[in-house]
C-alpha atoms as a PDB file:
ATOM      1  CA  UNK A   1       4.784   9.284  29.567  1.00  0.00           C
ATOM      2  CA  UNK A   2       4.765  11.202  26.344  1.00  0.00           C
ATOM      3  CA  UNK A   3       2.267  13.680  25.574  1.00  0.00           C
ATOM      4  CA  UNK A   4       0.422  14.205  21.983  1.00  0.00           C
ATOM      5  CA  UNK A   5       1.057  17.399  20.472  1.00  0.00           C
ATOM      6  CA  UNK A   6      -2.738  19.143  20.577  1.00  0.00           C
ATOM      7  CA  UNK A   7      -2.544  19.268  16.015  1.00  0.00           C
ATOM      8  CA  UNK A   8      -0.043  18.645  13.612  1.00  0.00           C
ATOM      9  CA  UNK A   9       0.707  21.388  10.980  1.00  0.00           C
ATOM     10  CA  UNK A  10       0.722  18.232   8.308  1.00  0.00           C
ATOM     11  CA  UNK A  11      -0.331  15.094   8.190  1.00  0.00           C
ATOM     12  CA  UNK A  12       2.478  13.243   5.926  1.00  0.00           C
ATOM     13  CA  UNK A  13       1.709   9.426   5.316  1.00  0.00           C
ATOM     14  CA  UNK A  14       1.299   6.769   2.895  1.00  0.00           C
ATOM     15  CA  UNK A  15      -1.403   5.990   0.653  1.00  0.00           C
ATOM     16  CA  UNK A  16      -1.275   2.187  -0.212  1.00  0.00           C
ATOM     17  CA  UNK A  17      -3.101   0.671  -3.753  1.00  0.00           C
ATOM     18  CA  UNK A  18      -4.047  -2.806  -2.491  1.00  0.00           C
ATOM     19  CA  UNK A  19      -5.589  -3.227  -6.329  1.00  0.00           C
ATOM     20  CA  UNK A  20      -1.921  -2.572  -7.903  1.00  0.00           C
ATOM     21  CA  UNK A  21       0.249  -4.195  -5.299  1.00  0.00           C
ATOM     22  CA  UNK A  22       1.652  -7.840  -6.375  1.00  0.00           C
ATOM     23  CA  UNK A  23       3.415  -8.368  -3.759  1.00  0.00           C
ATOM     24  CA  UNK A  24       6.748  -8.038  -4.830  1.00  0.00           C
ATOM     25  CA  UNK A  25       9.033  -7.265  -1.790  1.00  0.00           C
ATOM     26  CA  UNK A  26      10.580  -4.217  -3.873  1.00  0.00           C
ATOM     27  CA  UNK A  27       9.686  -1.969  -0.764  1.00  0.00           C
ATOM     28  CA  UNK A  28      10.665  -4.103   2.191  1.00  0.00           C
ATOM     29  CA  UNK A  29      14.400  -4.908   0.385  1.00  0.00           C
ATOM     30  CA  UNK A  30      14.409  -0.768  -0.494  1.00  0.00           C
ATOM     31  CA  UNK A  31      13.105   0.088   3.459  1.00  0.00           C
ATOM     32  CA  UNK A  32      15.762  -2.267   4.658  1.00  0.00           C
ATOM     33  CA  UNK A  33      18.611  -1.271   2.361  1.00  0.00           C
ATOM     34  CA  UNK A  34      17.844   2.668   3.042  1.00  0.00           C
ATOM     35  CA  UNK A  35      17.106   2.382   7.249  1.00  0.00           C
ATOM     36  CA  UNK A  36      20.444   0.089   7.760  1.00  0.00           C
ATOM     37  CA  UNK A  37      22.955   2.626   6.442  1.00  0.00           C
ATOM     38  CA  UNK A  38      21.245   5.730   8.048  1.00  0.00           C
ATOM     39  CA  UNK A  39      19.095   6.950  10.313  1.00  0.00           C
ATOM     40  CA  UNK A  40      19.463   5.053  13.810  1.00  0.00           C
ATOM     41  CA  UNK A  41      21.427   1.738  14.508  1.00  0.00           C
ATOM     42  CA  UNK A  42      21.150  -0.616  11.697  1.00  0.00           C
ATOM     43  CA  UNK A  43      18.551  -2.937  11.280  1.00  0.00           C
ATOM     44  CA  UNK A  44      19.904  -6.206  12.594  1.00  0.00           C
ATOM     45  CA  UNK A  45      19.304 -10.135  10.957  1.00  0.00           C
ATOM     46  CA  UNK A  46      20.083 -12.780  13.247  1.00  0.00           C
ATOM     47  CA  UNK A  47      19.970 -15.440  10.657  1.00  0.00           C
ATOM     48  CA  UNK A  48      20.129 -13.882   7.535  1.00  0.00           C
ATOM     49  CA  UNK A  49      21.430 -16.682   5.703  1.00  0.00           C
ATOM     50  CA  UNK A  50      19.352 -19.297   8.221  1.00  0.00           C
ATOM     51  CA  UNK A  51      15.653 -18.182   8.433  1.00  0.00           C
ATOM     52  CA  UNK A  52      16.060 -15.007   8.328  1.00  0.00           C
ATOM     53  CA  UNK A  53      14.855 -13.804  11.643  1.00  0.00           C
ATOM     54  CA  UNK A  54      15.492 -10.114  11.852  1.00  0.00           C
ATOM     55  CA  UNK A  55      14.041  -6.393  12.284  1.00  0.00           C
ATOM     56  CA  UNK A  56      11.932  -4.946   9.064  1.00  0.00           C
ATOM     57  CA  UNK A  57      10.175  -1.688   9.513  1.00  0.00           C
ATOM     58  CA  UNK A  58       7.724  -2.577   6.496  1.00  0.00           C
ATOM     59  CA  UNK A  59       6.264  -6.516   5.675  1.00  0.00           C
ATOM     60  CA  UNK A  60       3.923  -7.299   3.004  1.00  0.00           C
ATOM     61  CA  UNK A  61       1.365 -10.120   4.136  1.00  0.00           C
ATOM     62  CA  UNK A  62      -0.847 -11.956   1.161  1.00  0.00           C
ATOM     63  CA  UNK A  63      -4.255 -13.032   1.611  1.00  0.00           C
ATOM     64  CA  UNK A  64      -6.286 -15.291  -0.585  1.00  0.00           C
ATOM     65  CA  UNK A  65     -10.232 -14.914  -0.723  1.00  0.00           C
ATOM     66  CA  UNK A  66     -12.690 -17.077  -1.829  1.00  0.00           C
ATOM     67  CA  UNK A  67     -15.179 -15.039  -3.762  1.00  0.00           C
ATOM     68  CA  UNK A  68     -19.029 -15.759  -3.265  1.00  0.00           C
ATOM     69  CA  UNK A  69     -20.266 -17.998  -6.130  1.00  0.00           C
ATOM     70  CA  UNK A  70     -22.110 -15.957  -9.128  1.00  0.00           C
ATOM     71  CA  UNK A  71     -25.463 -17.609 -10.504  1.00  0.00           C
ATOM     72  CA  UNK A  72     -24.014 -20.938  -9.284  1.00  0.00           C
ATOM     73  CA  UNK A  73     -21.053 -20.648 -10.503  1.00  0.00           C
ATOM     74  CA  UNK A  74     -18.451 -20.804  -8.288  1.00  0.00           C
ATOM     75  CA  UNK A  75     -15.686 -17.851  -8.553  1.00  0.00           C
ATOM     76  CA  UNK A  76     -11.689 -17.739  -9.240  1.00  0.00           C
ATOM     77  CA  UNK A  77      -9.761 -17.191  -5.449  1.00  0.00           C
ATOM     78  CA  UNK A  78      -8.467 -13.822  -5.344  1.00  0.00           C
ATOM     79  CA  UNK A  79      -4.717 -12.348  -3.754  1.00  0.00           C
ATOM     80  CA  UNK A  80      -4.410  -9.649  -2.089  1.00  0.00           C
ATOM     81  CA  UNK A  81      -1.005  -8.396  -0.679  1.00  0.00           C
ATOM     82  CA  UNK A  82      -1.257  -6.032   2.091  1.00  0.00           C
ATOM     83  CA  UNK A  83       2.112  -3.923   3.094  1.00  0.00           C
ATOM     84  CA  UNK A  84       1.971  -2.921   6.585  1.00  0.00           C
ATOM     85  CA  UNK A  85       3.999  -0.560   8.348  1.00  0.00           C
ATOM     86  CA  UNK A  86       3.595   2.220  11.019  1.00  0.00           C
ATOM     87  CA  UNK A  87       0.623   4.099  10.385  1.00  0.00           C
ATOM     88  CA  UNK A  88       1.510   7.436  12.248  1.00  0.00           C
ATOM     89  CA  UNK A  89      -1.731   7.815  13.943  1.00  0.00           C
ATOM     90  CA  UNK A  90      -3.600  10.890  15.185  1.00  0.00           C
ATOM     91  CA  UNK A  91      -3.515   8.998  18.551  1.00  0.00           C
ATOM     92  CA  UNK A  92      -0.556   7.866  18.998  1.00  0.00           C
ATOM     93  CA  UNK A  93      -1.275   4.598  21.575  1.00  0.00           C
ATOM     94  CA  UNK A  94       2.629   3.662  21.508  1.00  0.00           C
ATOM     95  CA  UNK A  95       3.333   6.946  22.036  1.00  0.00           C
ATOM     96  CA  UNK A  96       1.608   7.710  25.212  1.00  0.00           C
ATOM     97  CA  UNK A  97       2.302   4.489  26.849  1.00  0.00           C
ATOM     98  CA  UNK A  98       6.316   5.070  26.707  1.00  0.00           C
ATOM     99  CA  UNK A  99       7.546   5.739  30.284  1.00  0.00           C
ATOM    100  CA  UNK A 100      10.742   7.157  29.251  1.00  0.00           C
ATOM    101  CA  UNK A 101       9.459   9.624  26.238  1.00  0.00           C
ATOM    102  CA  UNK A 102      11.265   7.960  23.782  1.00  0.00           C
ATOM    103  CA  UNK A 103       8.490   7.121  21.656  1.00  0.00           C
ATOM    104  CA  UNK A 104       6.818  11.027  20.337  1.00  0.00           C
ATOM    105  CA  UNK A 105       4.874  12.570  17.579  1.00  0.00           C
ATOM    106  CA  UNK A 106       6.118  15.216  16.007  1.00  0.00           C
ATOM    107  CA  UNK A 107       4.096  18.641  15.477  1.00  0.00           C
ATOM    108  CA  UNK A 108       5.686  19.966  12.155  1.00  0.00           C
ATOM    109  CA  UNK A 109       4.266  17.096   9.908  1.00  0.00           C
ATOM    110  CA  UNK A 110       2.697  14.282  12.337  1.00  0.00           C
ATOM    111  CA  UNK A 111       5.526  11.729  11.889  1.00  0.00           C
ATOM    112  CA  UNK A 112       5.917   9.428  14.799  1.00  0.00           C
ATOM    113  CA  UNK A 113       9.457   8.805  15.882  1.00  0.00           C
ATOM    114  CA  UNK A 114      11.606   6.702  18.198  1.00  0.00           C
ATOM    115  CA  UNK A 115      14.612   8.673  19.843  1.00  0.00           C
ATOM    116  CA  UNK A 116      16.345   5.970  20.401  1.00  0.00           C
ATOM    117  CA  UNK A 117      18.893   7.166  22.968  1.00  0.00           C
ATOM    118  CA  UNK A 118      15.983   7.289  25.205  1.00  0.00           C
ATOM    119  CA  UNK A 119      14.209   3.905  24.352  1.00  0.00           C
ATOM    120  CA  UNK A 120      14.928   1.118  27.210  1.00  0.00           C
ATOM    121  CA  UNK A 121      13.244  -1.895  25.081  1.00  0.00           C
ATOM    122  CA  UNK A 122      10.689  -2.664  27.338  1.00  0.00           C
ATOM    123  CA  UNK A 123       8.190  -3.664  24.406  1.00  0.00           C
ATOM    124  CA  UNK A 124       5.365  -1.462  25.884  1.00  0.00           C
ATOM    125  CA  UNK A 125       4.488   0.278  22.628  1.00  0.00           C
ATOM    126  CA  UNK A 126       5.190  -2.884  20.434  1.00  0.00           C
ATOM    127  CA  UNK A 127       1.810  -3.908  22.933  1.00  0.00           C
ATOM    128  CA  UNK A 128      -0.036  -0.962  22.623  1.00  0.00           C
ATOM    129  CA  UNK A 129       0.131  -0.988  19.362  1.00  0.00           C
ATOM    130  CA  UNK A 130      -2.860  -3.020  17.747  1.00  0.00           C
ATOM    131  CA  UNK A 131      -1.670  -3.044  14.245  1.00  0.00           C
ATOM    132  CA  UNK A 132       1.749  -4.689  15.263  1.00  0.00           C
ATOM    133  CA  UNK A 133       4.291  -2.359  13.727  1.00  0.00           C
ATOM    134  CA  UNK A 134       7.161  -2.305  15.740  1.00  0.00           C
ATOM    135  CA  UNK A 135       9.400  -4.870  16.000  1.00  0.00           C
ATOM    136  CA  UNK A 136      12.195  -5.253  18.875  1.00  0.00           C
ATOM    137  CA  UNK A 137      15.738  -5.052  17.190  1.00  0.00           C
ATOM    138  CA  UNK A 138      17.473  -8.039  18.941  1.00  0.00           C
ATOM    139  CA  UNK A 139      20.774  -6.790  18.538  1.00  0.00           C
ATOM    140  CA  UNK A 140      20.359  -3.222  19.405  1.00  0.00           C
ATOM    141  CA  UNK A 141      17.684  -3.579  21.929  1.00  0.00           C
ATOM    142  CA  UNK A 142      15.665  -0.952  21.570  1.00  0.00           C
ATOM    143  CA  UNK A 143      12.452  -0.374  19.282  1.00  0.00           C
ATOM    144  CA  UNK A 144      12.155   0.457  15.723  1.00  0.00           C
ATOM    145  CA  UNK A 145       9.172   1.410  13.407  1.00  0.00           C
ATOM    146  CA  UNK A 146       8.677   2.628  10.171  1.00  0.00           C
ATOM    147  CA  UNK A 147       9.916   6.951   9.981  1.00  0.00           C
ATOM    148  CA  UNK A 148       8.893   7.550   6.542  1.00  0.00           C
ATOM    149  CA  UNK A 149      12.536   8.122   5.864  1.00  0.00           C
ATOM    150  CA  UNK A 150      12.677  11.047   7.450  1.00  0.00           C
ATOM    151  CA  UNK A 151      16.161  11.813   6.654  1.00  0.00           C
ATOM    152  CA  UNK A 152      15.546  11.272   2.996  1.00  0.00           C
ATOM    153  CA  UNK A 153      12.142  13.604   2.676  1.00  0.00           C
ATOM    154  CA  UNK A 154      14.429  16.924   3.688  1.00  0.00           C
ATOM    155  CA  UNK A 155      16.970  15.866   2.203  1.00  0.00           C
ATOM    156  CA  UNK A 156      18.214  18.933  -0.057  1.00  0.00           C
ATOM    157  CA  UNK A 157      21.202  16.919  -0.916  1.00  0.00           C
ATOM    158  CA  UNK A 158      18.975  14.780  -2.838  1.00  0.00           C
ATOM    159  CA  UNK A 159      17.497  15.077  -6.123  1.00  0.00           C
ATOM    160  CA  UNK A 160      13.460  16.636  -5.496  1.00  0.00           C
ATOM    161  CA  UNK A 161      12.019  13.594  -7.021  1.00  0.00           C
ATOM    162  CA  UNK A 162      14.291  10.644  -4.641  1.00  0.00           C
ATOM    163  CA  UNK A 163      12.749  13.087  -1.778  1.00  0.00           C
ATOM    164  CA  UNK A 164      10.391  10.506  -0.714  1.00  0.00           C
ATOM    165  CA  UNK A 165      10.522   7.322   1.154  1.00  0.00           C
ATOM    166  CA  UNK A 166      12.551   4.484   0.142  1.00  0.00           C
ATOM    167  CA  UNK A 167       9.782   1.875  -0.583  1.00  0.00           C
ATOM    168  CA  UNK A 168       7.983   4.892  -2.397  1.00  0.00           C
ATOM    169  CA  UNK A 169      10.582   5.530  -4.339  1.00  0.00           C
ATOM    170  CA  UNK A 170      11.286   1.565  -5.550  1.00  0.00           C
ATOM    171  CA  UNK A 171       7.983   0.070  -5.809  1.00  0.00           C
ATOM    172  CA  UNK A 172       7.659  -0.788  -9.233  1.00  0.00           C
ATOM    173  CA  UNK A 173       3.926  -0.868  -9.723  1.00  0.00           C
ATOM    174  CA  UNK A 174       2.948   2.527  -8.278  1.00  0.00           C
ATOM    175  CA  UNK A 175       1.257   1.382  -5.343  1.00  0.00           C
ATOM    176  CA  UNK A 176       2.758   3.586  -3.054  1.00  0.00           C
ATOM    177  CA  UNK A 177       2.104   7.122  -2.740  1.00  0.00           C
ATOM    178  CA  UNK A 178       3.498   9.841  -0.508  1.00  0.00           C
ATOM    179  CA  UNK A 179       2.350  13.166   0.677  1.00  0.00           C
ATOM    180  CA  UNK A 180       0.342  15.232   2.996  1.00  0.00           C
ATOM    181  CA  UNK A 181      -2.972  13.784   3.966  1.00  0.00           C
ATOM    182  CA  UNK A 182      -3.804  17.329   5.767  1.00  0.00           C
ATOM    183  CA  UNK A 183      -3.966  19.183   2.407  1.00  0.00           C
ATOM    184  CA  UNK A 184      -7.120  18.188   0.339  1.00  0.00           C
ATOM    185  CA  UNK A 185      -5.343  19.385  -3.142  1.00  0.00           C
ATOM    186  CA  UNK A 186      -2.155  17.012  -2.027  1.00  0.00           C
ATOM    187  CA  UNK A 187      -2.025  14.139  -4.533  1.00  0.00           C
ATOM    188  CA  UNK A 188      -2.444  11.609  -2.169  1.00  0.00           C
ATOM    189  CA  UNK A 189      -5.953  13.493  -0.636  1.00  0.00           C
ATOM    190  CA  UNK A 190      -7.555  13.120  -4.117  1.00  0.00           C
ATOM    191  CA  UNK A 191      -6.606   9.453  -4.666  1.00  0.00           C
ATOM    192  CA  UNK A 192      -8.485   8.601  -0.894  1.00  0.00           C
ATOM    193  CA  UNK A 193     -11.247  11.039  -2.133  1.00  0.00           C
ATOM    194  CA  UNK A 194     -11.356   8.874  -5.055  1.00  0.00           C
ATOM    195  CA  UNK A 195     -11.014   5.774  -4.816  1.00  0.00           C
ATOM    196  CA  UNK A 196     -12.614   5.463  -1.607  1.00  0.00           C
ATOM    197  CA  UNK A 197      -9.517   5.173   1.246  1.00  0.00           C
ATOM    198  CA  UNK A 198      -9.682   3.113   4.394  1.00  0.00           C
ATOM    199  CA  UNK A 199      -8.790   3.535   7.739  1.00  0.00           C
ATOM    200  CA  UNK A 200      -7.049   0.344   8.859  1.00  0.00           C
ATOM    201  CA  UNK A 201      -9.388  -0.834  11.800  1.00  0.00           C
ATOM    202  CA  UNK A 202     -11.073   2.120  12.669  1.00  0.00           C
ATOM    203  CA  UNK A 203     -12.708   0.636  15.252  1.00  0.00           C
ATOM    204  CA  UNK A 204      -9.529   0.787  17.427  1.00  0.00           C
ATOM    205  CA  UNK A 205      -9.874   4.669  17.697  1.00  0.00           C
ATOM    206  CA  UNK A 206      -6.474   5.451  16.553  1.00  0.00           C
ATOM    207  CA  UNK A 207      -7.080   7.268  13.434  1.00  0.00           C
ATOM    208  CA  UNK A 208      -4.403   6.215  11.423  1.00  0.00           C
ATOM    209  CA  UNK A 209      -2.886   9.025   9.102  1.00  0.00           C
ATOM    210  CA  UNK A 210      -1.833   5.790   6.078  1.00  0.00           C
ATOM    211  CA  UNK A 211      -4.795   5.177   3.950  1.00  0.00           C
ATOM    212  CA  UNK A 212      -5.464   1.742   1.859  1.00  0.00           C
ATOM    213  CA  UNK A 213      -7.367   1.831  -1.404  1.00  0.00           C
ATOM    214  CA  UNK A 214      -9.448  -1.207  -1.911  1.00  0.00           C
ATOM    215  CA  UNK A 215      -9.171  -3.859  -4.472  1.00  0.00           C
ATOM    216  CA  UNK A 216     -11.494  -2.582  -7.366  1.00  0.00           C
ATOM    217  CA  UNK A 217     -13.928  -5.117  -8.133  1.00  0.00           C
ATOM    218  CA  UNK A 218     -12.977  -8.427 -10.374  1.00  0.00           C
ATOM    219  CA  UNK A 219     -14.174  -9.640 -13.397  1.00  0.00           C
ATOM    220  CA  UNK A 220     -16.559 -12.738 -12.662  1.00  0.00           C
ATOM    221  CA  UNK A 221     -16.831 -16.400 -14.370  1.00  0.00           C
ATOM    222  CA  UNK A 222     -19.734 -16.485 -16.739  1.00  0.00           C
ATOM    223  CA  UNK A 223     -22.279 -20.036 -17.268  1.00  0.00           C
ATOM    224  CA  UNK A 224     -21.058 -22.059 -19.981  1.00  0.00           C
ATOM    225  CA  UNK A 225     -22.422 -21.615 -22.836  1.00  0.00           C
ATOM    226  CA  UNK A 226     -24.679 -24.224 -24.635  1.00  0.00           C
ATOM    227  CA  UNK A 227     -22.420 -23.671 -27.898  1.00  0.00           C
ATOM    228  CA  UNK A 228     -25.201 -22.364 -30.181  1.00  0.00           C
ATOM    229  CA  UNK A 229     -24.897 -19.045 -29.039  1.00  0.00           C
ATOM    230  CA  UNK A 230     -22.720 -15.936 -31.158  1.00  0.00           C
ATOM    231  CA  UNK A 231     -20.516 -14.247 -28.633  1.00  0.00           C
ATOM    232  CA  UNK A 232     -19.857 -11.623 -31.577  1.00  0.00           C
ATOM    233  CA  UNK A 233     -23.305 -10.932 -32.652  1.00  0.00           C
ATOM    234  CA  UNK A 234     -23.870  -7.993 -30.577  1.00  0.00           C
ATOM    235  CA  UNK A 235     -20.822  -5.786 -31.708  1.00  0.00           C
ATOM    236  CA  UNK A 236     -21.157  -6.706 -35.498  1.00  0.00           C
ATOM    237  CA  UNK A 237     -23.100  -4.716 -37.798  1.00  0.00           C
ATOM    238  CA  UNK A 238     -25.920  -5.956 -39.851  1.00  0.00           C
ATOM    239  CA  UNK A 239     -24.430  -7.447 -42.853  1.00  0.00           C
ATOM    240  CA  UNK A 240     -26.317  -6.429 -46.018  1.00  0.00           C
ATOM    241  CA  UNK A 241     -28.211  -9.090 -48.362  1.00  0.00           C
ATOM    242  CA  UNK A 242     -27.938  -7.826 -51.458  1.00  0.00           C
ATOM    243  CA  UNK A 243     -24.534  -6.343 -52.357  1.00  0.00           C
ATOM    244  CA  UNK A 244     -24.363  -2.678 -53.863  1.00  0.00           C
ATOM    245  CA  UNK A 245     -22.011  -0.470 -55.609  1.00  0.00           C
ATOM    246  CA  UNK A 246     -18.973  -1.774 -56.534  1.00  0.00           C
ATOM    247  CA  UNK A 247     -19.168  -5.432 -54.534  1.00  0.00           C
ATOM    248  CA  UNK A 248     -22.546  -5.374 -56.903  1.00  0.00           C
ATOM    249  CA  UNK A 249     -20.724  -4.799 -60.243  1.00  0.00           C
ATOM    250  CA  UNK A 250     -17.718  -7.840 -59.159  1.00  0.00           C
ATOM    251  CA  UNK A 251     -20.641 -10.280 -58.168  1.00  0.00           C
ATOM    252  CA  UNK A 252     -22.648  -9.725 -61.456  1.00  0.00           C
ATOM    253  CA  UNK A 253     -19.195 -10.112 -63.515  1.00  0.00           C
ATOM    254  CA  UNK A 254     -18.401 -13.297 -61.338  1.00  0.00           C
ATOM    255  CA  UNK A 255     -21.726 -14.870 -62.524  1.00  0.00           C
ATOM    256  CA  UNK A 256     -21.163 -14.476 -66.348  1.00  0.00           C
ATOM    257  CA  UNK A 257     -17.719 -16.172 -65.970  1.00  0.00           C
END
């Protein structure tokens, strides 16, 4: 079994917008792309062209909600797409379940990692985990999970601003943000302050370093109207009854024509 380390000098993770995501797939094609040319064995597809059964390290679920009805009446359904990955918890269950120590935590920044040389593919973390973010690689055989690019974040060969994961990097709306969760000044420690940041299931104990931003509230369906009523009254200024100045003078010289 692998041990914990006792702290982690950082705390690097992801901080995911669930108001800004649409959903797009820009970060699971970019997390695919990036982790089948690099670090590890490539991420195999079994059916690529078929139903495309195969190992991603990042999937985007969507969820529609059927909003409570407001003064009787009853409310558009609301989307949310929710990206799921590894977390890189605090405590680590996949990690201390491994029997061969392939699964560990790093100290230097709190990534979780998969050495695996070491892993056997006996599916014990992909069961200890209770968010369901590993994923057997068929073809390999052994486990994979997400590791915030890890060979892309030190990177010195790359430009400073591609030094961040791959689906951080793509996503075209700006949902996903990258940083050190340790450090309270760190970009992605104000946005959580914030906005409010989640803990996925908290309840499980793990305390997940990732964070998710909650949908900001949505603008609701008003009663119909009865037709007689001026939308535009409030935001217009009293119109004067009696013209002055110059509008005066034209109205007088209209009336002698």
């Amino acid at each position: 079994m692998t041990a914990l380390p006792a702290t982690t000098a950082r705390k690097l993770g992801l901080v995911i917008d669930l108001d800004t995501c649409v959903g797009c797939h820009a970060c699971v094609t970019a997390c695919k792309g990036w982790n089948t040319q690099n670090y590890g064995a490539p991420l195999s597809d079994q059916d690529a062209y078929g139903d495309a059964s195969g190992t991603f390290l990042n999937r985007i679920h969507s969820f529609q909600v059927q909003p409570e009805p407001v003064n009787d009446v009853p409310q558009l359904a609301q989307t949310t797409h929710f990206p799921k990955s590894c977390l890189h918890c605090e405590d680590a269950p996949c990690v201390t379940v491994c029997p061969t120590g392939a699964s560990y935590k790093r100290a230097e920044d709190g990534i979780v990692l998969v050495n695996e040389d070491a892993c056997m593919g006996c599916g014990l973390c992909a069961w200890a985990c209770p968010y369901g973010a590993r994923e057997m690689d068929q073809a390999a055989g052994v486990m994979k999970k997400c590791t915030l690019c890890v060979d892309r974040i030190y990177n010195e060969n790359l430009e400073e601003i591609d030094r961040q994961p791959a689906c951080v990097r793509t996503c075209p709306a700006g949902a996903r943000h990258f940083g050190d969760l340790a450090d309270p000044d760190s970009h992605v420690s104000k946005l959580v302050a914030e906005r409010g940041g989640l803990d996925l299931m908290p309840e499980q104990g793990t305390k997940p370093v990732n964070q998710y931003l909650p949908p900001r509230p949505r603008d609701t369906i008003q009663p119909v109207m009865s037709g007689d009523e001026d939308i535009l009254a409030p935001f217009l200024a009293p119109v004067a009854e009696e013209p002055k100045g110059f509008l005066a003078w034209v109205d007088r010289a209209l009336e002698k024509l």
